[in-house]
Each structure stands twice: as structure tokens, then as C-alpha cells.
PDB file of N, CA and C in Angstrom:
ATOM      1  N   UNK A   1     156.016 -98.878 -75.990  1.00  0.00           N
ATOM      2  CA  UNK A   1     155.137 -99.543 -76.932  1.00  0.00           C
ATOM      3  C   UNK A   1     154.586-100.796 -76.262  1.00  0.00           C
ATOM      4  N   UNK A   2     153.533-100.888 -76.462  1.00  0.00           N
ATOM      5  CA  UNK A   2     152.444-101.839 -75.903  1.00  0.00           C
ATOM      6  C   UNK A   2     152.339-103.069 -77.345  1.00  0.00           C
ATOM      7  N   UNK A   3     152.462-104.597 -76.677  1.00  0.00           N
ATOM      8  CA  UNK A   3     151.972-105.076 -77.602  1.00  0.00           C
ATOM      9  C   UNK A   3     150.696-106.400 -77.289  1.00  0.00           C
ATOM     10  N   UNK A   4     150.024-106.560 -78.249  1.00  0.00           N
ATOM     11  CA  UNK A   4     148.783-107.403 -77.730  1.00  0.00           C
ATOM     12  C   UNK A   4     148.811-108.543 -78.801  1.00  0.00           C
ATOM     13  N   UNK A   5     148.352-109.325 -78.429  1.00  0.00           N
ATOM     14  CA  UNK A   5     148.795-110.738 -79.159  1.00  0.00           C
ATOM     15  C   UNK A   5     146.713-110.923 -79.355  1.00  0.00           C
ATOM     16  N   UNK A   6     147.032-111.863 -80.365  1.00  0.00           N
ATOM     17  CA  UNK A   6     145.458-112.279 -80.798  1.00  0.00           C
ATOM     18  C   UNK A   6     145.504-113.891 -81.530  1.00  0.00           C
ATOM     19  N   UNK A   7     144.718-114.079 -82.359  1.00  0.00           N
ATOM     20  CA  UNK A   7     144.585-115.600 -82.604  1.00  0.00           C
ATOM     21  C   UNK A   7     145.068-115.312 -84.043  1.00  0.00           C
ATOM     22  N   UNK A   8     144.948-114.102 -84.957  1.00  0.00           N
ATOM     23  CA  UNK A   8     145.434-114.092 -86.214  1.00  0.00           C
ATOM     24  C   UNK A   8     146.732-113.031 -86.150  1.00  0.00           C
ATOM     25  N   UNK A   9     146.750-112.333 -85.457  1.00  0.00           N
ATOM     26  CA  UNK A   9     147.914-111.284 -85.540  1.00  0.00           C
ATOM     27  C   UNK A   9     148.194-110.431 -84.171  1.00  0.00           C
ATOM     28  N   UNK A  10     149.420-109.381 -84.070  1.00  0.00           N
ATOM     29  CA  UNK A  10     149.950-109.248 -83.240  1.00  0.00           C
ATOM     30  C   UNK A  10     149.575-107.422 -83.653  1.00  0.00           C
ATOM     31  N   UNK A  11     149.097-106.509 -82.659  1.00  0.00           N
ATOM     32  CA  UNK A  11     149.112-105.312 -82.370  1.00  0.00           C
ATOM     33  C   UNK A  11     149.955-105.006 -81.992  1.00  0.00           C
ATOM     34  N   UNK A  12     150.495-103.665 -82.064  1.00  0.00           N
ATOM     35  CA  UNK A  12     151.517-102.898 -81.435  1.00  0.00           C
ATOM     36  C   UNK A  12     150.991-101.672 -81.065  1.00  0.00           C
ATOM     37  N   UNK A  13     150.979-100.943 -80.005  1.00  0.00           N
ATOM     38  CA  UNK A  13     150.646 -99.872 -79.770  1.00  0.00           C
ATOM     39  C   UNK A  13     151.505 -98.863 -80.026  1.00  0.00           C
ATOM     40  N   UNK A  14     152.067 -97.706 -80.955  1.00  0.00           N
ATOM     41  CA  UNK A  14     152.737 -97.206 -80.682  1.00  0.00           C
ATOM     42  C   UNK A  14     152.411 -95.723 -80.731  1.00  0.00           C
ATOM     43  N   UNK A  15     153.451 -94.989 -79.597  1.00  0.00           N
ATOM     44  CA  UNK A  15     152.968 -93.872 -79.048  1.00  0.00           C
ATOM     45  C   UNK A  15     153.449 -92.551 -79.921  1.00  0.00           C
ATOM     46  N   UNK A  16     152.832 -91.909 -80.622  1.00  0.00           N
ATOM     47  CA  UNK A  16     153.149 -90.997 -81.496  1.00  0.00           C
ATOM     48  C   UNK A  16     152.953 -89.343 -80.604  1.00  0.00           C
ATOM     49  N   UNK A  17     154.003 -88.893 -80.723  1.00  0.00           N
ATOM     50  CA  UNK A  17     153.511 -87.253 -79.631  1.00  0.00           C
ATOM     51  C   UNK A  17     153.260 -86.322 -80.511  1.00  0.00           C
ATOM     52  N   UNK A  18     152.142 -85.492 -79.690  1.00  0.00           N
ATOM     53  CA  UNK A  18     151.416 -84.213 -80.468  1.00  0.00           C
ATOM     54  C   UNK A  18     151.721 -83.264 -79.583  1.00  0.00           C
ATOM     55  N   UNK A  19     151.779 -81.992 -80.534  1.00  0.00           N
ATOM     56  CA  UNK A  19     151.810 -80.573 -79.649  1.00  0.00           C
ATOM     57  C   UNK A  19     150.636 -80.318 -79.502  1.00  0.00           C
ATOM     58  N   UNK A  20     149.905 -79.696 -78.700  1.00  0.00           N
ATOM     59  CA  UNK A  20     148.508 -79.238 -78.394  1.00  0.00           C
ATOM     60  C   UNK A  20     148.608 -77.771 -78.235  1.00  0.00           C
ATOM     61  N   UNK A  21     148.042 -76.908 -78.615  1.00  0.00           N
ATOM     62  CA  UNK A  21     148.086 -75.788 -78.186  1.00  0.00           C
ATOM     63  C   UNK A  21     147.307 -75.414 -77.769  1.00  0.00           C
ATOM     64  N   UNK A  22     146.867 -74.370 -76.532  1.00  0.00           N
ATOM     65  CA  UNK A  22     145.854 -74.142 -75.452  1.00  0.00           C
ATOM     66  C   UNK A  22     145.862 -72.887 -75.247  1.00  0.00           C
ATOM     67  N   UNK A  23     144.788 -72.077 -76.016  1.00  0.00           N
ATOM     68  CA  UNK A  23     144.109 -71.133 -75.740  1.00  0.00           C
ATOM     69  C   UNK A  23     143.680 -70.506 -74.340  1.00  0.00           C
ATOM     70  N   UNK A  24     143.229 -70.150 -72.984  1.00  0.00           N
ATOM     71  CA  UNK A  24     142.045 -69.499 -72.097  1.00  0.00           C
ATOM     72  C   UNK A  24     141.684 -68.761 -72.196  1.00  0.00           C
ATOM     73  N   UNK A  25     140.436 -68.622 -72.254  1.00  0.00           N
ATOM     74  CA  UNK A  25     139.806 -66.709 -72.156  1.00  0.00           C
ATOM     75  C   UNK A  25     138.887 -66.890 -71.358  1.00  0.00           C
ATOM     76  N   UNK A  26     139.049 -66.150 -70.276  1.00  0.00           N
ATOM     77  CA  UNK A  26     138.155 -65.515 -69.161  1.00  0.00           C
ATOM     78  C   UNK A  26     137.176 -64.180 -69.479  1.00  0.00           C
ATOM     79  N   UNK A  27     136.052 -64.373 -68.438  1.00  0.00           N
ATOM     80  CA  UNK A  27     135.454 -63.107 -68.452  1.00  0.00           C
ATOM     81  C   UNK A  27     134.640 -63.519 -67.144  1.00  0.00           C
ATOM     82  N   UNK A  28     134.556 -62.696 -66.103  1.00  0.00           N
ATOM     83  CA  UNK A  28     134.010 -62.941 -64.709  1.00  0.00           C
ATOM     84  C   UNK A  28     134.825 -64.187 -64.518  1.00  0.00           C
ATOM     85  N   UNK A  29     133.145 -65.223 -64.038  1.00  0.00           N
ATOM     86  CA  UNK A  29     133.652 -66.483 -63.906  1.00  0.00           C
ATOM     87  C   UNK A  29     133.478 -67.547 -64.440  1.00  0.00           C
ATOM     88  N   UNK A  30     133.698 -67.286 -66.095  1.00  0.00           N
ATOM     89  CA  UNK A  30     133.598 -68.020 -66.775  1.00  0.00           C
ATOM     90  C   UNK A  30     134.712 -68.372 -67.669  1.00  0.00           C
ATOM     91  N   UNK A  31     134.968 -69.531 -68.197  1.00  0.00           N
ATOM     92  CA  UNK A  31     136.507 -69.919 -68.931  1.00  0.00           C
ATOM     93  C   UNK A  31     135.648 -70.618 -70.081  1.00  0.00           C
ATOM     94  N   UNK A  32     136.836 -69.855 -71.348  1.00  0.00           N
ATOM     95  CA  UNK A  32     136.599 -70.948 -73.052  1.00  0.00           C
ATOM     96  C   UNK A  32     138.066 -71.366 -73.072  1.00  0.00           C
ATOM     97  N   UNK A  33     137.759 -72.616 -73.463  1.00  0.00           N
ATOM     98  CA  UNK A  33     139.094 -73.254 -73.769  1.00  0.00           C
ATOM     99  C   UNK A  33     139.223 -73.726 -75.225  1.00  0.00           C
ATOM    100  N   UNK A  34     140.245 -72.869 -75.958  1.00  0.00           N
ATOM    101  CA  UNK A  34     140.289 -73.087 -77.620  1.00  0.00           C
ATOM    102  C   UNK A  34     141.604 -74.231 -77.527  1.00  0.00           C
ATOM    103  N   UNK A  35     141.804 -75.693 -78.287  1.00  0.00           N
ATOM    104  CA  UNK A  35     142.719 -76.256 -78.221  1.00  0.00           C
ATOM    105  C   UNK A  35     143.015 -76.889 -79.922  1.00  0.00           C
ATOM    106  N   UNK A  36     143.981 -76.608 -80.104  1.00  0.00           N
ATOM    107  CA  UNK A  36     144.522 -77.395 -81.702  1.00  0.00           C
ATOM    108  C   UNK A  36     145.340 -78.244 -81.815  1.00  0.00           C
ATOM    109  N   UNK A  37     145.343 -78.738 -82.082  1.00  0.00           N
ATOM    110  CA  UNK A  37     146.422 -80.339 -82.561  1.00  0.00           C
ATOM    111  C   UNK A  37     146.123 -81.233 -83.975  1.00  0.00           C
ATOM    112  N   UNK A  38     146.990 -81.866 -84.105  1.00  0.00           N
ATOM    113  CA  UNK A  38     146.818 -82.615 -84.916  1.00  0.00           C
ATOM    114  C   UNK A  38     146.027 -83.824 -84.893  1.00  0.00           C
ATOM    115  N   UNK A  39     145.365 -84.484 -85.492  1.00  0.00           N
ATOM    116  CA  UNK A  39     144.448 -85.625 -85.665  1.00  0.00           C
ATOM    117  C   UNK A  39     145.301 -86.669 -85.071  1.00  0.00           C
ATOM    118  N   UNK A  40     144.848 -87.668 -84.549  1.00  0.00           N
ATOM    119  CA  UNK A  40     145.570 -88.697 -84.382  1.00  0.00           C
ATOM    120  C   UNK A  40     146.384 -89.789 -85.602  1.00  0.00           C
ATOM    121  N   UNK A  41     145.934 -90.026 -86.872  1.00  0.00           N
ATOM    122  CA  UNK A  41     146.677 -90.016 -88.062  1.00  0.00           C
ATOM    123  C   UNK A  41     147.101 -88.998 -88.644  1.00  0.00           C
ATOM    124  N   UNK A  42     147.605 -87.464 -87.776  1.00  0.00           N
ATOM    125  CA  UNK A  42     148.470 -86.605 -88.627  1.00  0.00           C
ATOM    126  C   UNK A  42     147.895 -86.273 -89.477  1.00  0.00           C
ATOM    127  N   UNK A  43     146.882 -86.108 -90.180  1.00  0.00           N
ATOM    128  CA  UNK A  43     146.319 -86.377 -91.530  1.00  0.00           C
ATOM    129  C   UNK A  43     145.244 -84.775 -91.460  1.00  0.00           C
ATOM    130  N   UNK A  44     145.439 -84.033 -90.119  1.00  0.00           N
ATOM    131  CA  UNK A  44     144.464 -83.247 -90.476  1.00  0.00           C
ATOM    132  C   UNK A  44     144.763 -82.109 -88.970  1.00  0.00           C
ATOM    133  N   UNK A  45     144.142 -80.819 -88.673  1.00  0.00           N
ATOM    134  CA  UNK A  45     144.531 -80.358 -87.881  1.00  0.00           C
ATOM    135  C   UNK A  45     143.098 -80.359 -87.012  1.00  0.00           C
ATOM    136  N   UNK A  46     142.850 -80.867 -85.573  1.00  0.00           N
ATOM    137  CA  UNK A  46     141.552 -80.511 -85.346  1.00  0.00           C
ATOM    138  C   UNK A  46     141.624 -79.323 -84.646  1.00  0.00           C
ATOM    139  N   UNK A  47     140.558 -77.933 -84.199  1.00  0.00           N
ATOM    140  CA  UNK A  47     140.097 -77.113 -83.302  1.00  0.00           C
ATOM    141  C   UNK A  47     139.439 -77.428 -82.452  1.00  0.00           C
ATOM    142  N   UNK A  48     139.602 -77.671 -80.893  1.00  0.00           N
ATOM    143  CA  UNK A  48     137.823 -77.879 -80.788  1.00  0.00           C
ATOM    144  C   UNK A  48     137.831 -76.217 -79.262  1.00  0.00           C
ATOM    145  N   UNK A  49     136.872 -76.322 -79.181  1.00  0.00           N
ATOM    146  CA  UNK A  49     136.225 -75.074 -77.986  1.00  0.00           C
ATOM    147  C   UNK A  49     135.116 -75.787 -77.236  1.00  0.00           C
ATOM    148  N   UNK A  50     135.330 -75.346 -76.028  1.00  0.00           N
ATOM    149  CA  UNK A  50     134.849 -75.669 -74.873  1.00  0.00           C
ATOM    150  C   UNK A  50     133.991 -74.489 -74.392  1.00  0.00           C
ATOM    151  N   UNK A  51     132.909 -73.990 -75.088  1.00  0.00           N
ATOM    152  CA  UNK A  51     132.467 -72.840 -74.370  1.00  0.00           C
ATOM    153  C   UNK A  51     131.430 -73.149 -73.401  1.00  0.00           C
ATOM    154  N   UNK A  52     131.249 -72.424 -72.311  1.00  0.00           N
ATOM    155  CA  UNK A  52     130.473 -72.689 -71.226  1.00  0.00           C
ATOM    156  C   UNK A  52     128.834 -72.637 -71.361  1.00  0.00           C
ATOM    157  N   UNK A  53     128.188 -73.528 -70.400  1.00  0.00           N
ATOM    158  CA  UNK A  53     126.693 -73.391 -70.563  1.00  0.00           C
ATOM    159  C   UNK A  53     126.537 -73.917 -71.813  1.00  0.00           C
ATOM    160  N   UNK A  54     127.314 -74.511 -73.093  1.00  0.00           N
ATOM    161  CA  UNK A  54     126.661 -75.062 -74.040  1.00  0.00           C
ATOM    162  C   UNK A  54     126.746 -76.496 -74.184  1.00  0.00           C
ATOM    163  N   UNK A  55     124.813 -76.925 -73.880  1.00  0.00           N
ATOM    164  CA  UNK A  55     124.693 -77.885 -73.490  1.00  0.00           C
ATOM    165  C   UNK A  55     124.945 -79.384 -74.542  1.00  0.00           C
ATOM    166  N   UNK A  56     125.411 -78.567 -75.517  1.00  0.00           N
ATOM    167  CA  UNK A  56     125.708 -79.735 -76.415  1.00  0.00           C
ATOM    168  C   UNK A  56     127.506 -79.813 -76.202  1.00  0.00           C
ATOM    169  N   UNK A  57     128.236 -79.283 -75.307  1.00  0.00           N
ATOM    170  CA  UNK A  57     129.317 -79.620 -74.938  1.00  0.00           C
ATOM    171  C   UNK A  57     130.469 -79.161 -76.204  1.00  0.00           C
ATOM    172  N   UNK A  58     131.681 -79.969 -75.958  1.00  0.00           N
ATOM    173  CA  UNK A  58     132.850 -79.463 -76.848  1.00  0.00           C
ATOM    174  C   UNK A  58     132.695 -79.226 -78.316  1.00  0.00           C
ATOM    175  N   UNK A  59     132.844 -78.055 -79.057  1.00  0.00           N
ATOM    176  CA  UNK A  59     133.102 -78.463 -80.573  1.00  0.00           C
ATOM    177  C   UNK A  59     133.975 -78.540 -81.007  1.00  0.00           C
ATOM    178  N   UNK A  60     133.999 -79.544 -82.241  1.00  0.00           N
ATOM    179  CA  UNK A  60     135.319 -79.967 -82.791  1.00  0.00           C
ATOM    180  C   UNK A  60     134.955 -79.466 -84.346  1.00  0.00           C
ATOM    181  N   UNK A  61     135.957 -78.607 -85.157  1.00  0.00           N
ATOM    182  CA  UNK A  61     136.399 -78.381 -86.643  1.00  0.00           C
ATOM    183  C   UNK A  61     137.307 -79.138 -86.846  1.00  0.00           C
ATOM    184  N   UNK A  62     137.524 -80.038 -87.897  1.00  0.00           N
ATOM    185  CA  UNK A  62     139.114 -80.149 -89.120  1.00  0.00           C
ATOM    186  C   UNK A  62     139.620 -79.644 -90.162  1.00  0.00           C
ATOM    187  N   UNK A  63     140.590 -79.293 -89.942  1.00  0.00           N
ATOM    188  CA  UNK A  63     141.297 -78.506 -91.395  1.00  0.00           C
ATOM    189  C   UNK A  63     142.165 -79.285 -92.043  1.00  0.00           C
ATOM    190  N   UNK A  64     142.548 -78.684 -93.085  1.00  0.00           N
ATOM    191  CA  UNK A  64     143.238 -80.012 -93.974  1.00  0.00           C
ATOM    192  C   UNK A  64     145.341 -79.093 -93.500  1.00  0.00           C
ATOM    193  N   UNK A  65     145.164 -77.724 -93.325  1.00  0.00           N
ATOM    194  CA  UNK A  65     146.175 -77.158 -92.761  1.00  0.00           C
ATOM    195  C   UNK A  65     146.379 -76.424 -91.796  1.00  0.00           C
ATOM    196  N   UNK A  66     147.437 -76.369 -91.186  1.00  0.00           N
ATOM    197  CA  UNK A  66     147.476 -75.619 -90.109  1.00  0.00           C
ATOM    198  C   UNK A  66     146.828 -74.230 -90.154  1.00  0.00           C
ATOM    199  N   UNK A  67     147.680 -73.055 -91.734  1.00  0.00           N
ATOM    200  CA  UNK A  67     146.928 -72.010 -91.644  1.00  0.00           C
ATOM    201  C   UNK A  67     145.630 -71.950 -91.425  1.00  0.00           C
ATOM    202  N   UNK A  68     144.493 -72.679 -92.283  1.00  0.00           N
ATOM    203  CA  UNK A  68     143.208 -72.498 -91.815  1.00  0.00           C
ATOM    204  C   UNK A  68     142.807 -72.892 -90.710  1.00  0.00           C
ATOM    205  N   UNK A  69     142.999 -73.345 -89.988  1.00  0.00           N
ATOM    206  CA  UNK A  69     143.090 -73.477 -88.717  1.00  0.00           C
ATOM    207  C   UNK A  69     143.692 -72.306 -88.011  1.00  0.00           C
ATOM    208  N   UNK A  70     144.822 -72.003 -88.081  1.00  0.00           N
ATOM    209  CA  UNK A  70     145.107 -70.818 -86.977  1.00  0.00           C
ATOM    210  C   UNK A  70     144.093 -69.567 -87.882  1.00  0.00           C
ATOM    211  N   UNK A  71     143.904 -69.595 -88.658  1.00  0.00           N
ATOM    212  CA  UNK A  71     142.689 -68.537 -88.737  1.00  0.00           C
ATOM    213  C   UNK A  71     141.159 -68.384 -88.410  1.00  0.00           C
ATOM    214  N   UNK A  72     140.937 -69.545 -88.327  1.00  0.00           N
ATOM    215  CA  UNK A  72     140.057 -70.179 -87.666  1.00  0.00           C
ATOM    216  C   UNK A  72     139.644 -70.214 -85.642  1.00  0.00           C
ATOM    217  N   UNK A  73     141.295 -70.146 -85.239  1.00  0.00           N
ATOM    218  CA  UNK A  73     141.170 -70.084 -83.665  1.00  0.00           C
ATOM    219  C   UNK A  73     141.151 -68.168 -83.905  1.00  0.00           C
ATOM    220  N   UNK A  74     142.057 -67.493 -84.887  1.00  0.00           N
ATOM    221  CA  UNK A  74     141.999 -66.073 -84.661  1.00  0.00           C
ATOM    222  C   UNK A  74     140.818 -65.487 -85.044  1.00  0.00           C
ATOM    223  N   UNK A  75     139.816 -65.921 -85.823  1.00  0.00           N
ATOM    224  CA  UNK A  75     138.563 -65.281 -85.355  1.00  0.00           C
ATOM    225  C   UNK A  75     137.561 -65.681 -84.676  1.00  0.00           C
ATOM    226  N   UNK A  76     138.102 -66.398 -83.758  1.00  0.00           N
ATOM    227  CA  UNK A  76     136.857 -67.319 -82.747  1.00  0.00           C
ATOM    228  C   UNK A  76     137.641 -66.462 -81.566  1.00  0.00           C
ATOM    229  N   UNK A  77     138.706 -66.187 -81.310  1.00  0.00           N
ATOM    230  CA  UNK A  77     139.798 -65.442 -80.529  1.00  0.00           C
ATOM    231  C   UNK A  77     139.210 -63.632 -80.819  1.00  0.00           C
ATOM    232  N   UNK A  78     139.206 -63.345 -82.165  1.00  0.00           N
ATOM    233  CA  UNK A  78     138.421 -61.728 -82.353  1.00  0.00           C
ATOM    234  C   UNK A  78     137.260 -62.014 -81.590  1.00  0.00           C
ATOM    235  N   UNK A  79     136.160 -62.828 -81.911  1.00  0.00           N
ATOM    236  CA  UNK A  79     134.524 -62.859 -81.158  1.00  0.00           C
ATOM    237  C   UNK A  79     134.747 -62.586 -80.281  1.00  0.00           C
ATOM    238  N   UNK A  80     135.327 -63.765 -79.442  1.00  0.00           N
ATOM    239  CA  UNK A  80     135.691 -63.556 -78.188  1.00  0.00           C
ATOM    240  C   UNK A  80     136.599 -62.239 -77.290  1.00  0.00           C
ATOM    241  N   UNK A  81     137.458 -61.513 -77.895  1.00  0.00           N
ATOM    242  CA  UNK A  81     137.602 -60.323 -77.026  1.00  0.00           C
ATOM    243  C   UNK A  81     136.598 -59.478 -77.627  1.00  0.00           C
ATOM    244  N   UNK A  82     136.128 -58.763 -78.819  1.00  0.00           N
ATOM    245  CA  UNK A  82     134.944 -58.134 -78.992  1.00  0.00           C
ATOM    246  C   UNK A  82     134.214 -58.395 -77.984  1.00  0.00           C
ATOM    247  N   UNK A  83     133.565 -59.601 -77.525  1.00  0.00           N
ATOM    248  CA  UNK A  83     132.379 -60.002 -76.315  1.00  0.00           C
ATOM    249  C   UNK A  83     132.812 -59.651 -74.803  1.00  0.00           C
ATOM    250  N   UNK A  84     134.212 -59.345 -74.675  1.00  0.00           N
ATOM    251  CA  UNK A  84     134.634 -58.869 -73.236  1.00  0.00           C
ATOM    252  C   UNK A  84     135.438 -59.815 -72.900  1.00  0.00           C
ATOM    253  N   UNK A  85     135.924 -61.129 -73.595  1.00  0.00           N
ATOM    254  CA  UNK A  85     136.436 -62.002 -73.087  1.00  0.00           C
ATOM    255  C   UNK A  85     138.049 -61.999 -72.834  1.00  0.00           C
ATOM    256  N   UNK A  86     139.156 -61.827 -71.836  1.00  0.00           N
ATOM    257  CA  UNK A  86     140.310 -61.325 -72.161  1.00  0.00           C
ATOM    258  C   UNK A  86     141.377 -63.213 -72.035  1.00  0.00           C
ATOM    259  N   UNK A  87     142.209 -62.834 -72.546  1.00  0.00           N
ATOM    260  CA  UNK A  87     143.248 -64.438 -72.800  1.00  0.00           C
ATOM    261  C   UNK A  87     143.420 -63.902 -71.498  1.00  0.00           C
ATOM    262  N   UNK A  88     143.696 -65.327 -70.570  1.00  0.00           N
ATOM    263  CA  UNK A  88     143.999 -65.747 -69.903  1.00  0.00           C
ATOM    264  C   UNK A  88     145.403 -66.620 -69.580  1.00  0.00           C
ATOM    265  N   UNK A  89     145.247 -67.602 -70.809  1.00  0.00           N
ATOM    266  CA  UNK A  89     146.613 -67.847 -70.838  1.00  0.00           C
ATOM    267  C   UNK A  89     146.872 -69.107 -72.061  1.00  0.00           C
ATOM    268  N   UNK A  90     147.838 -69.490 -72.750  1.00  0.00           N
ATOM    269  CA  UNK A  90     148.656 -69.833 -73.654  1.00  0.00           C
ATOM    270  C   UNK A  90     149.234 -70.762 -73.148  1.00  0.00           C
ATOM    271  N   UNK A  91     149.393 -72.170 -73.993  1.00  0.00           N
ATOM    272  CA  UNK A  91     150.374 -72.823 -73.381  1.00  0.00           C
ATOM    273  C   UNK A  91     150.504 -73.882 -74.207  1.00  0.00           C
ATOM    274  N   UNK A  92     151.547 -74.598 -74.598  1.00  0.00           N
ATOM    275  CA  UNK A  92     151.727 -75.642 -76.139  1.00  0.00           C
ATOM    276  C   UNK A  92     152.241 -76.862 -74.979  1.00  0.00           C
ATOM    277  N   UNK A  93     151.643 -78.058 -75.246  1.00  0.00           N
ATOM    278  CA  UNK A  93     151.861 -79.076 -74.044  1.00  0.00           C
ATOM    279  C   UNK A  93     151.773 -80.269 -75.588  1.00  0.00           C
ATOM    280  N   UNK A  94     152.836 -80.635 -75.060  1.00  0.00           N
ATOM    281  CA  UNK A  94     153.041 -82.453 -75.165  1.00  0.00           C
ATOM    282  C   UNK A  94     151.900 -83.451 -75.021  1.00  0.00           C
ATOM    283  N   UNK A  95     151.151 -84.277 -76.073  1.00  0.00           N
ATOM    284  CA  UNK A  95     150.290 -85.503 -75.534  1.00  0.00           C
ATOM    285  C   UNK A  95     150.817 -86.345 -76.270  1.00  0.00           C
ATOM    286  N   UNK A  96     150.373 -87.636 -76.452  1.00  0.00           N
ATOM    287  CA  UNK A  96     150.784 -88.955 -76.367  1.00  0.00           C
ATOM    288  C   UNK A  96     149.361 -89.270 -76.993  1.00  0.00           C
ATOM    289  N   UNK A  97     149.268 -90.125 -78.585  1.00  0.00           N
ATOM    290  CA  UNK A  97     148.131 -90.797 -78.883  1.00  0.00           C
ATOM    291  C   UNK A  97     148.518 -91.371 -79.569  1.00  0.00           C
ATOM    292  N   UNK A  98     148.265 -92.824 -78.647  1.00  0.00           N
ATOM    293  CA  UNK A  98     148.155 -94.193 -79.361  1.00  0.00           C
ATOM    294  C   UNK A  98     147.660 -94.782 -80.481  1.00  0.00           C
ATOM    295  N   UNK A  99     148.020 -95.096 -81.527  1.00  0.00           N
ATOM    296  CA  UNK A  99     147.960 -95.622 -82.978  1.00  0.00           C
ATOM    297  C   UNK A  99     148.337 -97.456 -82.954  1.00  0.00           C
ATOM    298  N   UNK A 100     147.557 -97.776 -83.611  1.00  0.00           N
ATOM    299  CA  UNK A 100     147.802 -99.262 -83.749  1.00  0.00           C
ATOM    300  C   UNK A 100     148.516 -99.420 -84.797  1.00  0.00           C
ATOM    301  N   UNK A 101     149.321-100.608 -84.991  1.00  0.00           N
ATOM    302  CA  UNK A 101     150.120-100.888 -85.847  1.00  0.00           C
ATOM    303  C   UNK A 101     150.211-102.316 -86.108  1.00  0.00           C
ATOM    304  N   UNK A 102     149.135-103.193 -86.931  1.00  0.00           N
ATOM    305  CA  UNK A 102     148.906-103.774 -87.343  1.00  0.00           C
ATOM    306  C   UNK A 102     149.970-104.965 -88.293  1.00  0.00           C
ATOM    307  N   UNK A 103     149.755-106.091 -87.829  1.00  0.00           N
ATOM    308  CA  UNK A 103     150.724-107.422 -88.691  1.00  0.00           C
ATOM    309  C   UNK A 103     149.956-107.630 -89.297  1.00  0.00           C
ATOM    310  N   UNK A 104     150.604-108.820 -90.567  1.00  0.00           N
ATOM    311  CA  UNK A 104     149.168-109.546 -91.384  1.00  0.00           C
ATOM    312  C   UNK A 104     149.203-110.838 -90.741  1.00  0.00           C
ATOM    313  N   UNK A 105     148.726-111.245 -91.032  1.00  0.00           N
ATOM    314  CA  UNK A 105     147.877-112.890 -90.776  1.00  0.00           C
ATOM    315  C   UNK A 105     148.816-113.957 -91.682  1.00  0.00           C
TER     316      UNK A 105
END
């Protein structure tokens, strides 16, 4: 835990851990990366996908629960093998996101 001092109050950084879960699906030479976790206030589950060539970059969904969410990666997961795309690989990894934790004045 990180702490930062100020002129009215004192921050604390503290480090809250998330599971991430990590989708790949290949096809030639191209990779989608489906990833889920929780919001950084816990408060919500995000999706986002990384599909290639799209020039507006990562998308991100929130769900208010996990189920809609994992139903949510399983038919973005159906599109995707329907289209030729095969998993590649799976993998639930550990992150670390920092939350402030606020004194009063």
C-alpha cells in the first residue's frame, strides 16, 4: 500500500486483486482476445475484445453479473468458431488495481 500525503488529507493506495480471464482465438494469422474481470469497484463485471483490423480498437461491455456476462463471452465465442476461428488458449491470471482510499479533512 502506497500512501500520499496532501495539504487537506492523506490517500492510501490500496491494492485490491482481480481474476481476469483470457480467452484466444486464432484463425491464420490473426488473434481475438476476449478478457473478463471485474470493474475496478467490484461493482460490475466488464468484457472487453480485441478484434483485429478494428480501427476503433478494444470493446468494452458491463454486466451487472457474472452470468450475463459469461453468456455474453459464449456467444461472441459461438460467432467466432462459426467464422473459422479456433480457441487458442484459456488462461485466468491475477491483476492488481489500485483503488484510493480516502481520509476526511
Amino acid at each position: 500500500m502506497a500512501t500520499v500525503t496532501g495539504s487537506c488529507a492523506t490517500l492510501d493506495i490500496v491494492e485490491r486483486p482481480v481474476r481476469i480471464l483470457r480467452w484466444t482465438f486464432r484463425r491464420d494469422d490473426e488473434a481475438v482476445v476476449c478478457e473478463m474481470g471485474l470493474t475496478g469497484d467490484h461493482t460490475a463485471y466488464q468484457l472487453r475484445v480485441d478484434p483485429p483490423g478494428n480501427p476503433s480498437g478494444i470493446t468494452s461491455e458491463l454486466f451487472d453479473d457474472a452470468t450475463s456476462a459469461f453468456r455474453r463471452q459464449g456467444a461472441i465465442e459461438r460467432i467466432l468458431v462459426d467464422g473459422g476461428w479456433l480457441l487458442e488458449g484459456f488462461e485466468a491470471a491475477g491483476a492488481a488495481i489500485a483503488q484510493p482510499s480516502r481520509g476526511g479533512c
